[in-house]
Protein backbone atom coordinates (compact mmCIF):
# COMPACT_ATOMS: atom_id res chain seq x y z
CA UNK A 1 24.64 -68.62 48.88
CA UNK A 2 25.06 -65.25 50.19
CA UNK A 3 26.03 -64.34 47.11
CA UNK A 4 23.24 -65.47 45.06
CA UNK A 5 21.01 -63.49 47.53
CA UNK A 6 22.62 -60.30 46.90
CA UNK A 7 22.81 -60.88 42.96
CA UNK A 8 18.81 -61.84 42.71
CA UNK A 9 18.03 -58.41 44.99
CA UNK A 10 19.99 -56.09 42.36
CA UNK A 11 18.02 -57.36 39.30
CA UNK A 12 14.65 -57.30 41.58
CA UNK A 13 15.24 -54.01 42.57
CA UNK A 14 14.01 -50.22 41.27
CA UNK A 15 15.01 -50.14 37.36
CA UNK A 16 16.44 -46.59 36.27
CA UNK A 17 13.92 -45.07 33.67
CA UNK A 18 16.24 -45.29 29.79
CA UNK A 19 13.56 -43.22 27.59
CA UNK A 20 10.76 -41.20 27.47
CA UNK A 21 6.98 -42.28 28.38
CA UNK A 22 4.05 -41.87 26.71
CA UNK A 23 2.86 -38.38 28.91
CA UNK A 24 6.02 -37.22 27.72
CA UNK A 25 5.98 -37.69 24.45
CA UNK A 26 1.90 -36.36 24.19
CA UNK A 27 2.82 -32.79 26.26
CA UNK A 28 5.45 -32.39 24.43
CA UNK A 29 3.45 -32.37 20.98
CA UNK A 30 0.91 -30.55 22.37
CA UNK A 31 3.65 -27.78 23.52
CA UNK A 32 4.36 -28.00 19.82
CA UNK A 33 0.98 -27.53 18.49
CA UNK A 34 0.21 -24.69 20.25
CA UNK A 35 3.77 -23.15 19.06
CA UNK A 36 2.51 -23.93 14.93
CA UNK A 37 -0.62 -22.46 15.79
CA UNK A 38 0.95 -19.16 17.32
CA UNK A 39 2.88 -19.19 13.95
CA UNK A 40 0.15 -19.44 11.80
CA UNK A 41 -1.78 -16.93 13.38
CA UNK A 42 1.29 -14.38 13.35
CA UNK A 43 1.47 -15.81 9.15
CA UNK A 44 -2.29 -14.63 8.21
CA UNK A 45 -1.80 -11.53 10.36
CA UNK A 46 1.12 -10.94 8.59
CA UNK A 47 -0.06 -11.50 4.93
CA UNK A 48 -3.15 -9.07 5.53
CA UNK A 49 -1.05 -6.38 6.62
CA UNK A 50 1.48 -6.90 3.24
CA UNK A 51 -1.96 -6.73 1.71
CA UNK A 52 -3.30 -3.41 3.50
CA UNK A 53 -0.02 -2.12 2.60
CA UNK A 54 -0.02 -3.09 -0.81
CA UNK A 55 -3.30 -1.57 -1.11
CA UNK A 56 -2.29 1.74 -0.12
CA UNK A 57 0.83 2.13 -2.39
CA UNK A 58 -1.18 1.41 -5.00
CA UNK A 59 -3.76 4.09 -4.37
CA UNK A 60 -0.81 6.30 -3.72
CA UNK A 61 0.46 5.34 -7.45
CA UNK A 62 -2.72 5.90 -8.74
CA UNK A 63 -3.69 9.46 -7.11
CA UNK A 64 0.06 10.91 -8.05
CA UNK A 65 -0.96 9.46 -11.80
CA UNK A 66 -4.18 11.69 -11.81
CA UNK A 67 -2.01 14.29 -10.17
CA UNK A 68 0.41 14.27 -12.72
CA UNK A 69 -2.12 14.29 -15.89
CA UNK A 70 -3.43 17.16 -14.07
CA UNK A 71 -0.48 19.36 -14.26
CA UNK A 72 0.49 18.43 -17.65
CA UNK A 73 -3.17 20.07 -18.74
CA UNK A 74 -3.56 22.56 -16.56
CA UNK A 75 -5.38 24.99 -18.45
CA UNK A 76 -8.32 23.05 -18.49
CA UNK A 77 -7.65 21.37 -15.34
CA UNK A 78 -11.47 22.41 -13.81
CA UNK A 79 -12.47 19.49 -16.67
CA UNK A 80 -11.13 16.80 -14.47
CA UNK A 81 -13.50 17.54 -11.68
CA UNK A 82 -16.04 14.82 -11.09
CA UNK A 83 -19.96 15.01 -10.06
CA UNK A 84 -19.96 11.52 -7.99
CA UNK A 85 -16.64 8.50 -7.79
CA UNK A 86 -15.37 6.85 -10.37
CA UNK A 87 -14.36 3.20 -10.04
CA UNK A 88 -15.99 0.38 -8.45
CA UNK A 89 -20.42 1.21 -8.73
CA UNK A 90 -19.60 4.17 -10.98
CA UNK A 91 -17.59 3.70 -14.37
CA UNK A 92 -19.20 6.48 -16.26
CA UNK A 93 -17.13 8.77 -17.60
CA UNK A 94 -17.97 12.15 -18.33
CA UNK A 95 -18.09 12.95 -21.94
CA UNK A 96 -15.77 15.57 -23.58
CA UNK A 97 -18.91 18.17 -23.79
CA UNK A 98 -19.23 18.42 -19.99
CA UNK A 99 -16.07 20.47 -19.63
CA UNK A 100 -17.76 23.81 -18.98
CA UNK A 101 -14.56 25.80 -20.17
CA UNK A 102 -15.11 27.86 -23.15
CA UNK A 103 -11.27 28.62 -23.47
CA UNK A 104 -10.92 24.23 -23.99
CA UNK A 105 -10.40 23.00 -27.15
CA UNK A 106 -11.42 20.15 -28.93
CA UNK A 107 -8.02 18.27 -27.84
CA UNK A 108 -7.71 19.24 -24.63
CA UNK A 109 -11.07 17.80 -23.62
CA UNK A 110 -10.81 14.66 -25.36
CA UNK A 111 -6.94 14.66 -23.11
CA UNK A 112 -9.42 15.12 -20.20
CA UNK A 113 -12.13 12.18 -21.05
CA UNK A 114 -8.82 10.23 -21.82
CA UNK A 115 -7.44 10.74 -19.24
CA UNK A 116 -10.08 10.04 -16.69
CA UNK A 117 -10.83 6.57 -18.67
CA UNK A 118 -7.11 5.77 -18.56
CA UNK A 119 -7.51 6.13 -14.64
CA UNK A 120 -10.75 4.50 -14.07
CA UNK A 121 -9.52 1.29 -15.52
CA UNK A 122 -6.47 1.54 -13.41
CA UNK A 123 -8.81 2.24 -10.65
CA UNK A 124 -10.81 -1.14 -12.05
CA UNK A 125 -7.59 -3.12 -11.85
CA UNK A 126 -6.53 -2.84 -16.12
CA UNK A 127 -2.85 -2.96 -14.79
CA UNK A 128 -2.41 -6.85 -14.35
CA UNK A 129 -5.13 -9.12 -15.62
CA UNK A 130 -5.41 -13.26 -15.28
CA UNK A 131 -7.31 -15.12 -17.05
CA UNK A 132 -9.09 -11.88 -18.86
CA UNK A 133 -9.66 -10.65 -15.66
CA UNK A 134 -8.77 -7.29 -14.47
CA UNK A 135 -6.54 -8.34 -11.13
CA UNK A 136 -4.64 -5.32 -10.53
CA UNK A 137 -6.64 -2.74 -8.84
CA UNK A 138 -7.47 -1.69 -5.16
CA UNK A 139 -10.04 -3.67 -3.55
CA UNK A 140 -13.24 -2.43 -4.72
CA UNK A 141 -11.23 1.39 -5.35
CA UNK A 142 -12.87 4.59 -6.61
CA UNK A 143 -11.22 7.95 -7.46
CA UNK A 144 -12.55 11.40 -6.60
CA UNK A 145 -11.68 14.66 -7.89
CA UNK A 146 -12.80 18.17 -6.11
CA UNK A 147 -11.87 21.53 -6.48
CA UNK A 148 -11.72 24.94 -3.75
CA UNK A 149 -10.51 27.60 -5.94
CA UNK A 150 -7.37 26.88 -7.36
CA UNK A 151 -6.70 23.84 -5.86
CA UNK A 152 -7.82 20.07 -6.85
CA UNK A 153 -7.82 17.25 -4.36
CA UNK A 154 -8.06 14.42 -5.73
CA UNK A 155 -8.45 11.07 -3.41
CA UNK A 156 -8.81 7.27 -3.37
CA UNK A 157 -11.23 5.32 -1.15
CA UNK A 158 -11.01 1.77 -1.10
CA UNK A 159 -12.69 -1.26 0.75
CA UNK A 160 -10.30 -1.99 3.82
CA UNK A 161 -9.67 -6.13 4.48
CA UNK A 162 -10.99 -5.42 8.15
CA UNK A 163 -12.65 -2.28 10.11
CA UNK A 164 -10.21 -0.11 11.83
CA UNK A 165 -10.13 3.89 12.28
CA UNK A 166 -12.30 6.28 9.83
CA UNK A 167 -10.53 8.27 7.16
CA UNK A 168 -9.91 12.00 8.23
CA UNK A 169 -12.74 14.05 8.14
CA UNK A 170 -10.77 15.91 5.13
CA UNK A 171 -11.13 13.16 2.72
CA UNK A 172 -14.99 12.88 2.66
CA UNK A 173 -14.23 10.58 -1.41
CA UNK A 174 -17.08 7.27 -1.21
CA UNK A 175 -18.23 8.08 2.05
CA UNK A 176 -20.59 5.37 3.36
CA UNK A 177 -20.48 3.45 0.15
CA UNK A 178 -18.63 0.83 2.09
CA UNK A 179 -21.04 0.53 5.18
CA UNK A 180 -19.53 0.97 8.56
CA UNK A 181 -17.13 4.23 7.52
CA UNK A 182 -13.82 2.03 9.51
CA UNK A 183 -13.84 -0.18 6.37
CA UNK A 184 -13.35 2.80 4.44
CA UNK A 185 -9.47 4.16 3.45
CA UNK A 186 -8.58 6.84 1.75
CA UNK A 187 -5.69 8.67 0.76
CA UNK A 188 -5.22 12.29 -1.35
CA UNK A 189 -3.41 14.77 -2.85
CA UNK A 190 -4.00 18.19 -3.91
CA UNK A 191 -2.55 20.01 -6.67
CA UNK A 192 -2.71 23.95 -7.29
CA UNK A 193 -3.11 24.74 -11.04
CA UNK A 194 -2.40 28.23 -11.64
């Protein structure tokens, strides 16, 4: 008998736990879903600031084009000057006959109106284009062109994805045409023609 008494007190007794409970199994999803949701917050952060970044080599591209067309007509480089932004609001060119320069010729102001059409519709996106759309261009981008003397600055202001820091002071190109002025970036280059 004694040994039947023992026997029926080990299976009576305390069982040892052989898996996981339910409370287990729920913190540790939730410890899980908080980890994906870190991720996908670092993701999005992560795609705008490719984007940003994309943005701004692109304007870079595009002022060192206008840079470039610049110096290769420098006689009548004054021509490239622009009265208000070209671009996004603004896609008036100005014709051949408002280069001032008596010395231009015929050619070398239609280079200039060319020219400053060929970068507008950069500056509209022309580069890449889906479905007839122009898809290629800086977000909402237009392209200033000033002159002090010998020297031309010319700059890019575009619409930034969220508001940040002002432009410098120096690069005054669409200046409150994109509301609060930490929305605004810019970036320029100047170029002496002599």
């Amino acid at each position: 008998m004694k040994t039947r008494q023992s026997h029926a007190r080990q299976t009576r007794g305390p069982r040892r736990q052989a898996g996981a409970t339910l409370i287990e199994v729920l913190v540790s999803l939730v410890i899980l879903m908080i980890g994906l949701l870190g991720l996908v917050g670092v993701m999005i952060h992560s795609q705008r600031a490719q984007l940003e970044s994309y943005q701004r080599v692109q304007a870079l591209m595009l002022v060192q084009d206008m840079a470039a067309r610049i110096s290769a007509n420098k006689a009548v480089a004054d021509c490239y000057v622009l009265a208000a932004p070209i671009g996004t609001g603004n896609t008036t060119v100005p014709a051949a006959g408002a280069c001032a320069l008596a010395t231009a010729t015929v050619s070398q102001k239609a280079r200039v109106v060319q020219d400053l059409t060929d970068w507008r519709d950069l500056l509209l996106g022309s580069a890449e284009s889906a479905a007839g759309s122009a898809v290629g261009g800086v977000l909402a981008a237009r392209g200033c062109i000033t002159q002090d003397g010998n020297t031309f600055k010319i700059s890019i202001a575009w619409q930034g994805l969220a508001p940040t820091s002002a432009p410098p002071a120096g690069i005054p190109c669409a200046q409150g045409l994109y509301g609060d002025d930490t929305a605004r970036r810019a970036v320029s280059v100047t170029v002496e023609a002599s």
